[in-house]
Protein backbone atom coordinates (compact mmCIF):
# COMPACT_ATOMS: atom_id res chain seq x y z
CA UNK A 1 -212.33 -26.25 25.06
CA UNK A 2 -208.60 -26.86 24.41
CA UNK A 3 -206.67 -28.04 21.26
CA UNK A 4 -206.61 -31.67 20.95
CA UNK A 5 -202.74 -32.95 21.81
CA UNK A 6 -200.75 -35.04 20.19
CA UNK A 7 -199.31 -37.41 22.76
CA UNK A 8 -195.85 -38.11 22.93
CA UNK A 9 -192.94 -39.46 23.98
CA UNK A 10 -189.62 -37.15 24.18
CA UNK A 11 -185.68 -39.08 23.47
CA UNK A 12 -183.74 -36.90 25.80
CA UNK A 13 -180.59 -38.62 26.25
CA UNK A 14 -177.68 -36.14 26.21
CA UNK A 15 -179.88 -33.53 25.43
CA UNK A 16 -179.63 -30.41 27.12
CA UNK A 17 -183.10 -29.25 28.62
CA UNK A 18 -183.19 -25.85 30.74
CA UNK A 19 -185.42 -25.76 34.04
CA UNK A 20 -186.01 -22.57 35.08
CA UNK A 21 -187.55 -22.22 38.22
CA UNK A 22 -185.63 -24.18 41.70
CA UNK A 23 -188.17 -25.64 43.97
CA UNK A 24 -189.12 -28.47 45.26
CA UNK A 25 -191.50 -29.16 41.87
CA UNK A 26 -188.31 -28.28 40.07
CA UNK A 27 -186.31 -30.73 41.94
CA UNK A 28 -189.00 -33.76 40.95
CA UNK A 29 -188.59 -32.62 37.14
CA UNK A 30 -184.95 -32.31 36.93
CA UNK A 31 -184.46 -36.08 38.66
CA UNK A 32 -187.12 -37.26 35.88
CA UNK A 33 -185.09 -35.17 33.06
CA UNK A 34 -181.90 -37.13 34.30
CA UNK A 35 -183.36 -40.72 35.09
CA UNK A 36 -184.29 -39.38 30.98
CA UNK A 37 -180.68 -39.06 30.39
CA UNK A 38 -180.57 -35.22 29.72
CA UNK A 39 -178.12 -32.71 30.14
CA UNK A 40 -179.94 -30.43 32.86
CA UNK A 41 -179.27 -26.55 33.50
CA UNK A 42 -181.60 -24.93 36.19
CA UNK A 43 -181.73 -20.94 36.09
CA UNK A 44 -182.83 -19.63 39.31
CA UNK A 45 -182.08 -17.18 41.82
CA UNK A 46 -182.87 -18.99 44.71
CA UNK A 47 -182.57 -22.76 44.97
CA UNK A 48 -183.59 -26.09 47.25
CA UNK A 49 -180.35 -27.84 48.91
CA UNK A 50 -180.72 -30.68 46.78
CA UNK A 51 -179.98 -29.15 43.11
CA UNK A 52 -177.44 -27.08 45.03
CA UNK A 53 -175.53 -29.92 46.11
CA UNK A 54 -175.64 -32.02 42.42
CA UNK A 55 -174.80 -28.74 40.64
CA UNK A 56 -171.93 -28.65 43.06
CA UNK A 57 -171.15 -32.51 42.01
CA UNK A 58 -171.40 -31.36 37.86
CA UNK A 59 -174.04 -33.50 38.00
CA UNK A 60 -176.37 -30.26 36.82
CA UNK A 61 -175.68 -27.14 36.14
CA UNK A 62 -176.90 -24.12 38.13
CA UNK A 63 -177.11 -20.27 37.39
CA UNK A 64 -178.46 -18.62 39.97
CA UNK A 65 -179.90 -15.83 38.59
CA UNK A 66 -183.22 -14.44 36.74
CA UNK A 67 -183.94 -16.18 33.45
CA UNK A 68 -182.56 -14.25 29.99
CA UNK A 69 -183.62 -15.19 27.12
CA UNK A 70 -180.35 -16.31 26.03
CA UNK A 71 -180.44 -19.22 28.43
CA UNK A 72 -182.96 -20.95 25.63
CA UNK A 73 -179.85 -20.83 23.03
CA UNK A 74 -179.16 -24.79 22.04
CA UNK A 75 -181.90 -26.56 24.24
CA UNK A 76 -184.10 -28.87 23.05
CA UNK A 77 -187.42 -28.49 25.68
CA UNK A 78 -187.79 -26.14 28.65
CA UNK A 79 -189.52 -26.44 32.09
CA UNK A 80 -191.23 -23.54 33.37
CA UNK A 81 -191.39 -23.89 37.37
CA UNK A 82 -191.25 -20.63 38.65
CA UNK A 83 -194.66 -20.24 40.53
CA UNK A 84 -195.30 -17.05 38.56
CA UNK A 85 -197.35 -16.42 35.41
CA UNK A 86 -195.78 -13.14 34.44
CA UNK A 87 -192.03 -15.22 33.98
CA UNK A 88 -193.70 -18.27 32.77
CA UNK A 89 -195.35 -16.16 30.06
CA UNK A 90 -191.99 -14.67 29.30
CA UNK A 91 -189.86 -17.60 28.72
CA UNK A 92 -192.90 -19.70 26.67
CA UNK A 93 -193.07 -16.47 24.49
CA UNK A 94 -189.43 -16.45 24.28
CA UNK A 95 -189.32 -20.58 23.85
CA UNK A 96 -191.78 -19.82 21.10
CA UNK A 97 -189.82 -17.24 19.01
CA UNK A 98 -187.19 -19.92 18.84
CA UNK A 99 -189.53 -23.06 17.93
CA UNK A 100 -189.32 -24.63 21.41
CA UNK A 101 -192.00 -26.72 23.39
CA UNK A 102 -192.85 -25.25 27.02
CA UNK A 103 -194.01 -27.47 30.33
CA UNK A 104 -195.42 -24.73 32.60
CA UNK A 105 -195.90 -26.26 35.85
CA UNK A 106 -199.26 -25.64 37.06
CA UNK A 107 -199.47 -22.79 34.34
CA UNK A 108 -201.16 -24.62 31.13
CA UNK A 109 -201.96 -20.96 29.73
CA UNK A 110 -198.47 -20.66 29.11
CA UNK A 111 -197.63 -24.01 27.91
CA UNK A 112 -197.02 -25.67 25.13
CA UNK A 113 -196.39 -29.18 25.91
CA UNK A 114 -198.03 -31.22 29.49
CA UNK A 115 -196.49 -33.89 31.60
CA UNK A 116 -198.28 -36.88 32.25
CA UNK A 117 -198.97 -39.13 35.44
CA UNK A 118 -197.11 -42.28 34.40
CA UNK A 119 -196.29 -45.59 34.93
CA UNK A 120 -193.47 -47.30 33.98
CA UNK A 121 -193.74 -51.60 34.30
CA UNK A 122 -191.58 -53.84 32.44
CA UNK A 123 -190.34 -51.49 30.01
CA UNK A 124 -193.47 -49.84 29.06
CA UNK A 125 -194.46 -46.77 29.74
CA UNK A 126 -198.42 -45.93 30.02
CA UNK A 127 -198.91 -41.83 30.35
CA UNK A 128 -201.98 -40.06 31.04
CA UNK A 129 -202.92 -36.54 30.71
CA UNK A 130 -206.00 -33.72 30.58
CA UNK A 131 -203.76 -31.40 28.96
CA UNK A 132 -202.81 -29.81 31.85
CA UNK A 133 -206.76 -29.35 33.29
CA UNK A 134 -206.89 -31.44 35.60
CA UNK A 135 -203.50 -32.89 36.73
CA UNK A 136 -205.56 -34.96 40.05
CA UNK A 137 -207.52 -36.99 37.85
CA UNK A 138 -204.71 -38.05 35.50
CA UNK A 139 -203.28 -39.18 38.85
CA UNK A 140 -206.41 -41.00 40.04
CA UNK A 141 -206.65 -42.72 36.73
CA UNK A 142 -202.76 -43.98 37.11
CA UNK A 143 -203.23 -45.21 40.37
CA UNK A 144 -206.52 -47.15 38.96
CA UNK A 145 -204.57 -48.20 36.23
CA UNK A 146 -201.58 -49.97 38.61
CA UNK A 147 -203.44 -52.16 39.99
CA UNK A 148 -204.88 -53.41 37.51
CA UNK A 149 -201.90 -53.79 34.79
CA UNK A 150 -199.67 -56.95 34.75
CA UNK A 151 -196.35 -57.33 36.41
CA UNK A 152 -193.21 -55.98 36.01
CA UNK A 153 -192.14 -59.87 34.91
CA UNK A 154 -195.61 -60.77 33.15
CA UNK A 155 -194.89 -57.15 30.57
CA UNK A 156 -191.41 -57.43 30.46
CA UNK A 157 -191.85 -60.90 29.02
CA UNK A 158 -194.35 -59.67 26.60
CA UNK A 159 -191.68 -56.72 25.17
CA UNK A 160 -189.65 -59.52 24.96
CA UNK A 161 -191.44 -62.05 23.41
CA UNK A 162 -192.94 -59.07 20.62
CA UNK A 163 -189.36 -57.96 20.00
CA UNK A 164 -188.69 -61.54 18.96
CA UNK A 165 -191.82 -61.76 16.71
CA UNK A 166 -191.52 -58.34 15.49
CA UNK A 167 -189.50 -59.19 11.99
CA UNK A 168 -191.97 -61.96 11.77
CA UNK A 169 -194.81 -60.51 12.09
CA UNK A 170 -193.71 -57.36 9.22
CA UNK A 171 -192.80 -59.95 6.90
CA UNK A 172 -195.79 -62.01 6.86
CA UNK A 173 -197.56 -58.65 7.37
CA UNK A 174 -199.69 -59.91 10.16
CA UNK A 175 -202.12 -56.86 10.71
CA UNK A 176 -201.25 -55.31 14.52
CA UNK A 177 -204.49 -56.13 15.73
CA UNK A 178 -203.64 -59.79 15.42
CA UNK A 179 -199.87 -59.76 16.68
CA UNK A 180 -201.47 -59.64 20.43
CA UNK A 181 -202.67 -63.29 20.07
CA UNK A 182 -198.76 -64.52 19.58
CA UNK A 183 -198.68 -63.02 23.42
CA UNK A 184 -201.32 -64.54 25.04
């Protein structure tokens, strides 16, 4: 049985994060790492036509070459997406010598930290994951869970409405599982 996680949500914003691996499962995580607002470097000898073109633009950066250990120096998470267990192993032992959390794709032996199917409605966020186990049925649950979670309009007005309410609610220390009610 595996470790109970600690879910968690990652402020990435001008943080540089290093993807090594340059797929097509690459490309997916390095447009989610920059809708995130992180600074993006992709080491890989071999890559897809799409991060070619955006490291082209400066809007990544590219290396295309092996991964070194080095390449961890002054990044804050790393992507493993290189389709083989031997190199994923090599950078999560190497991201672990220097304190850093590892997403293996499709390798959760050699990870440390697991993406989650996700939605994202009216500015929150509702992630799901098996720890890397079973990636489908996170996926099944999030499509179960969209249909039946309110609107974009319906949550954004809640956020809105709690963000209002939120100094109110701390001073007259209303507990949390009454500040709901104010939303209804």
């Amino acid at each position: 049985m595996k470790r109970p996680l600690y879910p968690l949500f990652l402020d990435l914003q001008d943080r540089p994060v290093l993807v090594v691996g340059a797929g097509p499962i690459s490309t997916h995580k390095i447009q989610v790492l920059l809708a995130a607002g992180a600074t993006v470097t992709v080491v890989a000898p071999e890559s897809t036509d799409w991060i070619k073109r955006n490291a082209e633009h400066g809007t990544i950066r590219w290396h295309p070459r092996p991964f070194a250990a080095s390449d961890l120096d002054g990044v804050y998470f790393v992507i493993a997406a290189t389709g083989n267990h031997l190199v994923n192993a090599e950078i999560s032992k190497a991201a672990t010598e220097r304190r850093l959390f590892v997403n293996a794709v499709d390798d959760p032996s050699t990870a440390t930290a697991y993406a989650s199917a996700q939605i994202v409605r009216g500015g929150v966020t509702v992630a799901i994951s098996s720890g890397g186990r079973a990636p489908a049925v996170s996926r099944l649950l999030r499509e179960l869970l969209e249909q039946v979670l309110p609107s974009d309009e319906t949550l954004a007005a809640w956020v809105e409405q709690a963000a209002s309410l939120r100094t109110q609610w701390q001073n007259e220390n209303t507990p949390l599982s009454e500040r709901y009610r104010d939303l209804l």
